[in-house]
N, C-alpha and C. Protein backbone atom coordinates (compact mmCIF):
# COMPACT_ATOMS: atom_id res chain seq x y z
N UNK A 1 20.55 14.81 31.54
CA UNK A 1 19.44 14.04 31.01
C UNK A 1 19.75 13.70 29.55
N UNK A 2 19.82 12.57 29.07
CA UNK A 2 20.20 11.79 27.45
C UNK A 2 18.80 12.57 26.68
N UNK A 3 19.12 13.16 25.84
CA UNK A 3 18.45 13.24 24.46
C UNK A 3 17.11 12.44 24.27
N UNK A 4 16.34 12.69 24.01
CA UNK A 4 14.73 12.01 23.56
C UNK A 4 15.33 11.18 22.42
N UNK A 5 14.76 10.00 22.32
CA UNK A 5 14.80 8.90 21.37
C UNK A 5 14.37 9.57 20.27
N UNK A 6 14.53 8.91 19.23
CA UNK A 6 13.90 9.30 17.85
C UNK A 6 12.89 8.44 17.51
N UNK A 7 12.32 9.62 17.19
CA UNK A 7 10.85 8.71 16.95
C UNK A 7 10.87 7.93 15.72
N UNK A 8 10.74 6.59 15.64
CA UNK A 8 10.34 5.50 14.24
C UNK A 8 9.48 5.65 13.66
N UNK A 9 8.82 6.28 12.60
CA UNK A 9 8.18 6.73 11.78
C UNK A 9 7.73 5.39 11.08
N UNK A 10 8.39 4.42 11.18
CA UNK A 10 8.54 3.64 9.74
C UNK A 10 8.91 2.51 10.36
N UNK A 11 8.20 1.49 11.64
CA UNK A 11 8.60 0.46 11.97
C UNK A 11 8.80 -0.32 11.11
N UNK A 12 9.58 -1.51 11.41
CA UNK A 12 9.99 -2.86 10.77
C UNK A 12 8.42 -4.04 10.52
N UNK A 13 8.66 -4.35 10.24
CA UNK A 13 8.05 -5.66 9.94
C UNK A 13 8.11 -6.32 11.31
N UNK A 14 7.20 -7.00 11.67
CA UNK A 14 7.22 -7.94 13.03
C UNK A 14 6.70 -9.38 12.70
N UNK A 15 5.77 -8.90 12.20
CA UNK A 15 4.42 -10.29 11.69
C UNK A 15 4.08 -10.06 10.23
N UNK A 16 5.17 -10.27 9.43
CA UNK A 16 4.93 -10.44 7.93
C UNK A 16 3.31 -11.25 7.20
N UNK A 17 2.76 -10.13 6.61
CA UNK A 17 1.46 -10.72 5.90
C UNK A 17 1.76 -10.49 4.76
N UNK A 18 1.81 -12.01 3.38
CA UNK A 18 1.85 -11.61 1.89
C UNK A 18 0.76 -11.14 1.38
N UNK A 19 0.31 -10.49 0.84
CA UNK A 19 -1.21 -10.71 0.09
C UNK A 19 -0.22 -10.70 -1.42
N UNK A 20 -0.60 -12.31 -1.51
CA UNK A 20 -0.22 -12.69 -2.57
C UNK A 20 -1.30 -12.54 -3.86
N UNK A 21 -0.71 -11.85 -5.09
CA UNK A 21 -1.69 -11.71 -6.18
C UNK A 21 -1.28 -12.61 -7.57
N UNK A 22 -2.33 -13.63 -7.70
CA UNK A 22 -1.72 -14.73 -8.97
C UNK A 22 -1.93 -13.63 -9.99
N UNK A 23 -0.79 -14.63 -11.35
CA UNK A 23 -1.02 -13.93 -12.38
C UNK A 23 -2.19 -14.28 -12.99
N UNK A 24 -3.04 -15.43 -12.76
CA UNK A 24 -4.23 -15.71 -13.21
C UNK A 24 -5.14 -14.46 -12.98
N UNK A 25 -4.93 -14.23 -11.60
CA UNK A 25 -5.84 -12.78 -11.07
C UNK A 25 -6.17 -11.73 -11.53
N UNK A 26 -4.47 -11.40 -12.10
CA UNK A 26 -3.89 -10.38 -13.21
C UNK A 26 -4.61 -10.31 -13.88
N UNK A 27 -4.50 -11.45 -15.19
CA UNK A 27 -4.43 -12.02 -16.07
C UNK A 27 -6.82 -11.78 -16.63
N UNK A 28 -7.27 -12.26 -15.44
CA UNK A 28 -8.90 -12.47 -15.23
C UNK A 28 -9.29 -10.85 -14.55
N UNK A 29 -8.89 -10.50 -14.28
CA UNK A 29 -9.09 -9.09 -13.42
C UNK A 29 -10.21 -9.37 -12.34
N UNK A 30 -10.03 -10.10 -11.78
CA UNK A 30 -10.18 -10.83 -10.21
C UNK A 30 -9.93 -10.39 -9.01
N UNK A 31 -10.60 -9.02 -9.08
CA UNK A 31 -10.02 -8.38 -8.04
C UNK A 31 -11.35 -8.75 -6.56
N UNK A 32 -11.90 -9.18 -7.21
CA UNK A 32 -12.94 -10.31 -6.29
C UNK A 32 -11.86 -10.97 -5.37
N UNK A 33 -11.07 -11.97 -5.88
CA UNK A 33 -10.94 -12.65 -5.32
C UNK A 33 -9.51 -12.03 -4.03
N UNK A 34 -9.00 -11.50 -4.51
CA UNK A 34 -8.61 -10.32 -3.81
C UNK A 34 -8.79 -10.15 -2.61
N UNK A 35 -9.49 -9.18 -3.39
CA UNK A 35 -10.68 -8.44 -2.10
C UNK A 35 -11.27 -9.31 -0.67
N UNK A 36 -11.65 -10.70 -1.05
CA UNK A 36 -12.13 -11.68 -0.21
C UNK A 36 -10.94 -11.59 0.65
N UNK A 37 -9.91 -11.99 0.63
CA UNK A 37 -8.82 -12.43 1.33
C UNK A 37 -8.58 -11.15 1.97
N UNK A 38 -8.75 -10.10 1.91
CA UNK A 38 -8.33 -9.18 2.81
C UNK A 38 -9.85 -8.99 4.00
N UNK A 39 -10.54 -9.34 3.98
CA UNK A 39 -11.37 -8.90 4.84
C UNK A 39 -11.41 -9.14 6.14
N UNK A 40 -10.46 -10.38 6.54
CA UNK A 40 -10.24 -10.79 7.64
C UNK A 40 -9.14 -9.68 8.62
N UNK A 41 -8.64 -8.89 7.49
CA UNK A 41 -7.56 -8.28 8.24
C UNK A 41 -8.25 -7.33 9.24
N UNK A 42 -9.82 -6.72 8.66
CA UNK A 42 -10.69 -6.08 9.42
C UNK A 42 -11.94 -6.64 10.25
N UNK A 43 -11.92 -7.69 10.57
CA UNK A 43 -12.66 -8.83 11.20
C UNK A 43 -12.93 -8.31 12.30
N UNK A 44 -11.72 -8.16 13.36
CA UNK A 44 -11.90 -8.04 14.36
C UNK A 44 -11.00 -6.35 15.38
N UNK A 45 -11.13 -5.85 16.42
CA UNK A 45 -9.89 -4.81 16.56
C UNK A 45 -8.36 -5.70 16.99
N UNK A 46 -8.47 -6.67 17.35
CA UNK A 46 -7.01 -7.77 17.17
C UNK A 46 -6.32 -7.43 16.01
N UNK A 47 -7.27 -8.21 14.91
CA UNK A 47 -6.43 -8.40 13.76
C UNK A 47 -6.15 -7.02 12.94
N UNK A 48 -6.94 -5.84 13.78
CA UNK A 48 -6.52 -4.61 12.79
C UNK A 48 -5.10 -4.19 13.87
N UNK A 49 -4.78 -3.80 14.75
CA UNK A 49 -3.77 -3.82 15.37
C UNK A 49 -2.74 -4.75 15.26
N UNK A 50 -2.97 -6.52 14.95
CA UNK A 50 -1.69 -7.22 14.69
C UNK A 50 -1.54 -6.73 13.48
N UNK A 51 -2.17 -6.83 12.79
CA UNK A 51 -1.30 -6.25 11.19
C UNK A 51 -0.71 -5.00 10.51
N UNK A 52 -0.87 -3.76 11.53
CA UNK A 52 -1.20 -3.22 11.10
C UNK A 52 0.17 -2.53 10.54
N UNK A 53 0.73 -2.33 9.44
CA UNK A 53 2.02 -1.91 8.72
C UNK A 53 2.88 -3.23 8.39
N UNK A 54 2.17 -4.58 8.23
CA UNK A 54 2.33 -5.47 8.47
C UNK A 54 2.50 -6.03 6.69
N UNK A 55 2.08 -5.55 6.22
CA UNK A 55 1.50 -6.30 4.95
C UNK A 55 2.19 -5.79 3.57
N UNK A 56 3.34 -7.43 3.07
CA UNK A 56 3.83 -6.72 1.79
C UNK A 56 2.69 -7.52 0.87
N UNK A 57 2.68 -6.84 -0.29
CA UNK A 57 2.31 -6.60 -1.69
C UNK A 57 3.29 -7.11 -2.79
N UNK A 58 2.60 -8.59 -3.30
CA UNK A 58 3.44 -9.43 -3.89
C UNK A 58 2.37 -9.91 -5.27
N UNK A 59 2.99 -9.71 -6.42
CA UNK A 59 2.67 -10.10 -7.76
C UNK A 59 3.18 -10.98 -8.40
N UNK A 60 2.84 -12.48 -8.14
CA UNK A 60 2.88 -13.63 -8.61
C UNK A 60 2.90 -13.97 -9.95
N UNK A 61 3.96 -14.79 -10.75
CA UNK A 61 4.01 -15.33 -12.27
C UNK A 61 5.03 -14.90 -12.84
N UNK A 62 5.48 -13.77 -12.72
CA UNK A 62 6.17 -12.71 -13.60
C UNK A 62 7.53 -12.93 -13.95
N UNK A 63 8.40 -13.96 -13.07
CA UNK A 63 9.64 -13.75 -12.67
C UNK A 63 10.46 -14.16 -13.88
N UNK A 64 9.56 -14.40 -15.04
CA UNK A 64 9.89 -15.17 -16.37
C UNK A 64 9.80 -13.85 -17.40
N UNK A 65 9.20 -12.85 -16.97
CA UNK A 65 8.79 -11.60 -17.85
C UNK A 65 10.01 -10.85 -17.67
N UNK A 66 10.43 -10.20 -18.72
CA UNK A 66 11.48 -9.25 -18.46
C UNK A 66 11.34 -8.16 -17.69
N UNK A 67 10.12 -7.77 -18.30
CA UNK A 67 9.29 -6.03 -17.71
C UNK A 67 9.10 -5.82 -16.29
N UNK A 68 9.29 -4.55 -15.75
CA UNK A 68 9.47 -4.66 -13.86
C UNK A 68 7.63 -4.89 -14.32
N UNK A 69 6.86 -5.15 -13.08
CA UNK A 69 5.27 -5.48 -12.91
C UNK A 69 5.25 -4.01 -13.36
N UNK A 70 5.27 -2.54 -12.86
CA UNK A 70 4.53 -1.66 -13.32
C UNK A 70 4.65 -1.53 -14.72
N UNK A 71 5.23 -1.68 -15.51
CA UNK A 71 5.37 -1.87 -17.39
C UNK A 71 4.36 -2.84 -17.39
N UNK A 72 3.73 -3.52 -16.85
CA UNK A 72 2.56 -4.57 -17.22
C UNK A 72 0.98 -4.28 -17.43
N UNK A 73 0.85 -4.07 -18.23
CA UNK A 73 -0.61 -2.72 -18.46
C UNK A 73 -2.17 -3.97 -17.14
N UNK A 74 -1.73 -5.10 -17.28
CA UNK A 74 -3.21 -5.68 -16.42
C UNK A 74 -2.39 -5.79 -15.09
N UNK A 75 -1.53 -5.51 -14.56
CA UNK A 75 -0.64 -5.48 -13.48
C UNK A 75 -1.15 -3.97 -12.77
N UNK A 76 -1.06 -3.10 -13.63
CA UNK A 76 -1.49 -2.05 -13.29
C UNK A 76 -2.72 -1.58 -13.27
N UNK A 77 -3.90 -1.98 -14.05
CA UNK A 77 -5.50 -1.96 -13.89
C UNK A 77 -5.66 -2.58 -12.78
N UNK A 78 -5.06 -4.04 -12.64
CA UNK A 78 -5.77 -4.69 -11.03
C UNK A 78 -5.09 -3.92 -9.84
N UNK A 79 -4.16 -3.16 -9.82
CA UNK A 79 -3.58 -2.83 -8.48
C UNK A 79 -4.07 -0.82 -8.75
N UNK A 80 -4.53 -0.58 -9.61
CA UNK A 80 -5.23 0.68 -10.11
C UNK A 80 -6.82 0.58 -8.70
N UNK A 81 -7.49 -0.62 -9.60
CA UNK A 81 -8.41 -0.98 -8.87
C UNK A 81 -8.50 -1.38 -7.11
N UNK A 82 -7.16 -2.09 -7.09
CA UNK A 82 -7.22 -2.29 -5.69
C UNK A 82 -7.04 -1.04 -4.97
N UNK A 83 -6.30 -0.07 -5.09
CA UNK A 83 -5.89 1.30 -4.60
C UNK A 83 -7.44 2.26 -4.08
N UNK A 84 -8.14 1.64 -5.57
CA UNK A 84 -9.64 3.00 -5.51
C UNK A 84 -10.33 1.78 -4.94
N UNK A 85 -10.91 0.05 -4.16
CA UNK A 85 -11.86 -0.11 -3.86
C UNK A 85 -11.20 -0.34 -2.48
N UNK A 86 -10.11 -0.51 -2.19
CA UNK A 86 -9.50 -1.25 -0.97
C UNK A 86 -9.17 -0.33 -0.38
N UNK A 87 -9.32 1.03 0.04
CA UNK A 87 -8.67 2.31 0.91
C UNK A 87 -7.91 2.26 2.49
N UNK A 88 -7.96 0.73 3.11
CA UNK A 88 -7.46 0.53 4.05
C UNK A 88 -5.34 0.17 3.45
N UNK A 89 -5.60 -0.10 2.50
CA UNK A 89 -4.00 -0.01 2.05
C UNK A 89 -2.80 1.01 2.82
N UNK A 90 -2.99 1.47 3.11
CA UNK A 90 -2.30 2.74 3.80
C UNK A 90 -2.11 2.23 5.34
N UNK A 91 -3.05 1.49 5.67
CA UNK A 91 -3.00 1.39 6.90
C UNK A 91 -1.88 0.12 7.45
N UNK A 92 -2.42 -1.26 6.12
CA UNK A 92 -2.04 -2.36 6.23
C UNK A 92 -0.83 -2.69 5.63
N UNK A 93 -0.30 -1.91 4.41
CA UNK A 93 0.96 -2.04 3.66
C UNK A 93 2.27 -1.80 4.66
N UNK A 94 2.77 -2.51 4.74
CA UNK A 94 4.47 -1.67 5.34
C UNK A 94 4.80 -0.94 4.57
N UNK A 95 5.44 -0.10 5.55
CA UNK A 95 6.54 1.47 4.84
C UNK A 95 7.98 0.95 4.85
N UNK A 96 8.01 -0.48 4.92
CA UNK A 96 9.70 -0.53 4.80
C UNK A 96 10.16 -1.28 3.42
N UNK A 97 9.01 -1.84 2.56
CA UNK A 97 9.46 -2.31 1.40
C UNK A 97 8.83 -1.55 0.35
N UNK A 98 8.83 -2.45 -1.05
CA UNK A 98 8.31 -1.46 -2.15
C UNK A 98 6.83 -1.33 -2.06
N UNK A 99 5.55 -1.94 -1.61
CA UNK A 99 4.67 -2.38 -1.97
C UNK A 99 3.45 -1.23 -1.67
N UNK A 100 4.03 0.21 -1.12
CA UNK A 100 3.14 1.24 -1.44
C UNK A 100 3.37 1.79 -2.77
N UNK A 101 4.54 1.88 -2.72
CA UNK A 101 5.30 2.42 -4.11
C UNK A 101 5.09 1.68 -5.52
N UNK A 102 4.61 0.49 -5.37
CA UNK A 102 3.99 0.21 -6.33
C UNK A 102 2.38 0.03 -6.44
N UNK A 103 2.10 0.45 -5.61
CA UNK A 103 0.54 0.26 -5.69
C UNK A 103 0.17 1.82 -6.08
N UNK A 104 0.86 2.92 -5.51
CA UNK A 104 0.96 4.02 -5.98
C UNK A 104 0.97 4.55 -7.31
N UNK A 105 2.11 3.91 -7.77
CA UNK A 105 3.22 4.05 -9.41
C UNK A 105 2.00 3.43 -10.46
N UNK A 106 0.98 2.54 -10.13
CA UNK A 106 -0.10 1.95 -10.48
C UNK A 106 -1.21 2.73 -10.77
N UNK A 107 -1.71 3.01 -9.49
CA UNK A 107 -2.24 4.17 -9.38
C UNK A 107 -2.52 5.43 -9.91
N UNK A 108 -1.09 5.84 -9.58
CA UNK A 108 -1.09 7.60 -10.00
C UNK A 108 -0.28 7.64 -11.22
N UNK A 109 0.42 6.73 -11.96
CA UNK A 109 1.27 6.96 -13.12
C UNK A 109 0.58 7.30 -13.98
N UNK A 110 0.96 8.29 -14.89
CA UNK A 110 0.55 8.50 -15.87
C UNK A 110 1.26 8.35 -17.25
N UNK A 111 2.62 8.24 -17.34
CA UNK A 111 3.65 7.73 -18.15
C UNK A 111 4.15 6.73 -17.81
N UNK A 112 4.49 5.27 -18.57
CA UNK A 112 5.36 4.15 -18.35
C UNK A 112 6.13 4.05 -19.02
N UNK A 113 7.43 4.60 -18.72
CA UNK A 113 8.26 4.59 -19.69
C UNK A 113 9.33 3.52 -20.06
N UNK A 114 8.92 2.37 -19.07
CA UNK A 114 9.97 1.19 -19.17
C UNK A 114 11.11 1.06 -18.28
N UNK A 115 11.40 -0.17 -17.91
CA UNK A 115 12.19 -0.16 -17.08
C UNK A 115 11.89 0.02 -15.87
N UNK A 116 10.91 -0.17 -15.12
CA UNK A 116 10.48 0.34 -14.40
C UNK A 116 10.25 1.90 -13.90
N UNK A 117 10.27 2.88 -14.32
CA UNK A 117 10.26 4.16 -14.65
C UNK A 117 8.50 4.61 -14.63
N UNK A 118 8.44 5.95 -13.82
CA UNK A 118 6.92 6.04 -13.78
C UNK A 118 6.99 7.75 -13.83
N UNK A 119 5.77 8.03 -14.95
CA UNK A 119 6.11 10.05 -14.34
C UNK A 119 4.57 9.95 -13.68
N UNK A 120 4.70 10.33 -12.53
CA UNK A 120 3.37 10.41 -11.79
C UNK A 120 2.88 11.21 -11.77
N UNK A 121 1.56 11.40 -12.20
CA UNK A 121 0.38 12.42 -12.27
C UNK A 121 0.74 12.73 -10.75
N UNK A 122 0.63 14.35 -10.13
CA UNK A 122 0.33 14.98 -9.07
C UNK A 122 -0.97 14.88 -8.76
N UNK A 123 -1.81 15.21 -9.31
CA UNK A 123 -3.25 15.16 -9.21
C UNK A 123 -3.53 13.85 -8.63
N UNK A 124 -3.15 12.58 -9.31
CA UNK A 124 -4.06 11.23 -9.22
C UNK A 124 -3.17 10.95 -7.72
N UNK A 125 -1.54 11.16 -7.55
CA UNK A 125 -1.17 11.13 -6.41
C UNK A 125 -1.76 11.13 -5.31
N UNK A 126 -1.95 12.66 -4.99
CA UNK A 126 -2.94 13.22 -4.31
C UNK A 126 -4.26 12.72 -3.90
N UNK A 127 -5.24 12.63 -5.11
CA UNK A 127 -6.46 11.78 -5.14
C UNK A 127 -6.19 10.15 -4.07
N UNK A 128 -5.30 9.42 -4.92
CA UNK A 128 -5.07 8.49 -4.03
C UNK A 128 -4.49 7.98 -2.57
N UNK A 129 -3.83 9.18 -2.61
CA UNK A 129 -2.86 9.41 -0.85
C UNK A 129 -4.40 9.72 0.10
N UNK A 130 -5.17 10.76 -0.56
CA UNK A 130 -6.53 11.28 0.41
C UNK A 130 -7.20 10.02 0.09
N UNK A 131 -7.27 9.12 -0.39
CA UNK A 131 -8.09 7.75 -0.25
C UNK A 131 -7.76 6.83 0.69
N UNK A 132 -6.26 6.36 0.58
CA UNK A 132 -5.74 6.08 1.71
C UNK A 132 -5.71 6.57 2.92
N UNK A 133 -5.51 7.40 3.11
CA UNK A 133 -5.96 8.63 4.35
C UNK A 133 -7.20 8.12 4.79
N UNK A 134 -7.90 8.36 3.91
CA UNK A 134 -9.23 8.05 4.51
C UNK A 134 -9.85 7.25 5.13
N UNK A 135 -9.25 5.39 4.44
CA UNK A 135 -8.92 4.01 4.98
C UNK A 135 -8.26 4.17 6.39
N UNK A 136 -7.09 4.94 6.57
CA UNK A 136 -6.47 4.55 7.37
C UNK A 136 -7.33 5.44 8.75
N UNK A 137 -8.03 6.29 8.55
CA UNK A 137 -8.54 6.78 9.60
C UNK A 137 -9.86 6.34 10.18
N UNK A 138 -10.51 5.46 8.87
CA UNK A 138 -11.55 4.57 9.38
C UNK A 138 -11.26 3.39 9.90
N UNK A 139 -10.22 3.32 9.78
CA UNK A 139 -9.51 1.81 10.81
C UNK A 139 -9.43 2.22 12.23
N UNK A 140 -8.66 3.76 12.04
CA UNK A 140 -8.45 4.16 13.66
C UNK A 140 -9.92 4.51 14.41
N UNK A 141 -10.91 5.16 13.67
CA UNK A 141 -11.97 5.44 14.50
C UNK A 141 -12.63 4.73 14.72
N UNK A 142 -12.62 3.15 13.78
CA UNK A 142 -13.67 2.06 14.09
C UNK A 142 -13.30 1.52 14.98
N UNK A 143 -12.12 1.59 14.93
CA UNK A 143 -11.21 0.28 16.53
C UNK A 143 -10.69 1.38 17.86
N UNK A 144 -10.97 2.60 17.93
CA UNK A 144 -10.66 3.14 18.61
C UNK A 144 -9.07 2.99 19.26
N UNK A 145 -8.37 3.33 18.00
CA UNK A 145 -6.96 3.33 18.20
C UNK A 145 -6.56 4.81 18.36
N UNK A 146 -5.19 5.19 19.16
CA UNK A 146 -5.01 6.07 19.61
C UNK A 146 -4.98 7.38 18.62
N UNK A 147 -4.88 8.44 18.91
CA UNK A 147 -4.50 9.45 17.75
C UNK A 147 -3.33 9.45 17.17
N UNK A 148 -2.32 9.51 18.52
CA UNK A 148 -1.27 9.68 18.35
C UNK A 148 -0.48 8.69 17.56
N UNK A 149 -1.07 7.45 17.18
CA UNK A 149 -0.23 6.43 16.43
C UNK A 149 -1.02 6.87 15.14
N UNK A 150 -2.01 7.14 15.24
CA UNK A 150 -2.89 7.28 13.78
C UNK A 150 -1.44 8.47 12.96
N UNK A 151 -1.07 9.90 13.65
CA UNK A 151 -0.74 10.81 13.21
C UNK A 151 0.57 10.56 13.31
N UNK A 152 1.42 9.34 13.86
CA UNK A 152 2.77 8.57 13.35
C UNK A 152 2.72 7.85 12.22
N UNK A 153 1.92 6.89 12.30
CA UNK A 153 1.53 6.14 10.85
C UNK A 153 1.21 7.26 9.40
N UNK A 154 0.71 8.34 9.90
CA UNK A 154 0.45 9.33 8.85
C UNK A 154 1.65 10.05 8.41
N UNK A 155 2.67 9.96 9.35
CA UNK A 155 4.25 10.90 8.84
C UNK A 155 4.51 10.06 8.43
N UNK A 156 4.26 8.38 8.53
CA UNK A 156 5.60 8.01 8.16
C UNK A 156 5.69 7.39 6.96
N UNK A 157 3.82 7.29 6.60
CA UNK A 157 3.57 7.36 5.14
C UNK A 157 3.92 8.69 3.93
N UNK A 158 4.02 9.71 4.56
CA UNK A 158 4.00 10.97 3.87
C UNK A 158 5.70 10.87 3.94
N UNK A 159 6.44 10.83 4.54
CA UNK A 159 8.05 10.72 4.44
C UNK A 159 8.20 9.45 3.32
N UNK A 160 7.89 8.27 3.32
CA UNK A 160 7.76 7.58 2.40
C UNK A 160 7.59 7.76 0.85
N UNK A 161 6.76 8.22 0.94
CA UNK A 161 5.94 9.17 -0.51
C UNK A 161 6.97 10.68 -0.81
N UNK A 162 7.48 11.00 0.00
CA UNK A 162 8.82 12.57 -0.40
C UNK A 162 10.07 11.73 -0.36
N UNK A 163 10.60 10.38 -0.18
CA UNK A 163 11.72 9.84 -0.20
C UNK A 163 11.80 9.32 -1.39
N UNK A 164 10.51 9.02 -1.81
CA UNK A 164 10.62 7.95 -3.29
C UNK A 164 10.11 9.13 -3.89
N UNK A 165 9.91 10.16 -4.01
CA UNK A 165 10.04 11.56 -5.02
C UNK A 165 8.25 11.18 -5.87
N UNK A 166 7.91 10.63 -5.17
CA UNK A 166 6.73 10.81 -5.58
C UNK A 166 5.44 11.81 -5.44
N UNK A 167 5.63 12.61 -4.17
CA UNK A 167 4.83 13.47 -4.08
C UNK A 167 5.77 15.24 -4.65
């Protein structure tokens, strides 16, 4: 009998969603407008299942700035904010590019030391991983999605978060 497959923790991308953020957004702290554009992702149990690990995290304007986006002090208040009002993030972000890791580094940093470089508060870590957690399990109990993907999606965020040395 062949060996059990390995389990994918960390699917690919299938159906790429940008949630694109202008620097005007930045710039106005517009996390209104934001916010609007994601609500459809929870509309219906379709659209929470098509998307779901689906969604990179993209910061518009910058490509003229030297500084990586987390050195950007209103880069980091609006995606600070999105982290503490938007708690489905966890659910909807993919684990295969940067865009937890910077919503995180946002988040939970407590030193910016340049260069893209972040020393992350443990505490605010934490705080914010159990927020996400929390999003991501009100997605599964509202749409009655299985456990067992809920508690794959949950390793494969937590392997994510011990690979990038953040937790």
């Amino acid at each position: 009998m062949p060996p059990p497959a390995p389990i994918d923790l960390r699917p690919g991308v299938r159906e790429p969603v940008v949630l694109l953020i202008s620097r005007r957004e930045v710039e106005q702290a517009d996390l209104d407008s934001v916010l609007s554009r994601l609500k459809p992702f929870l509309a219906t149990r379709e659209d929470a299942r098509r998307y779901r690990g689906q969604m990179t995290l993209v910061v518009a304007g910058y490509h003229d700035d030297p500084r990586e986006l987390v050195d950007i002090p209103e880069v980091r208040t609006l995606l600070r904010r999105l982290a503490a009002q938007w708690p489905y993030w966890a659910y909807f972000f993919n684990q295969v590019d940067d865009s937890v890791k910077l919503l995180l580094s946002c988040a939970a940093g407590s030193r910016f030391l340049g260069r893209g470089a972040v020393e992350m508060d443990p505490v605010a870590v934490g705080h914010a991983l159990a927020h996400g957690f929390g999003g991501m399990n009100e997605v599964f109990e509202r749409f009655g999605f299985p456990e067992d993907e809920l508690e794959q999606a949950s390793r494969g965020l937590v392997e994510l978060i011990e690979q990038a040395g953040m937790a």
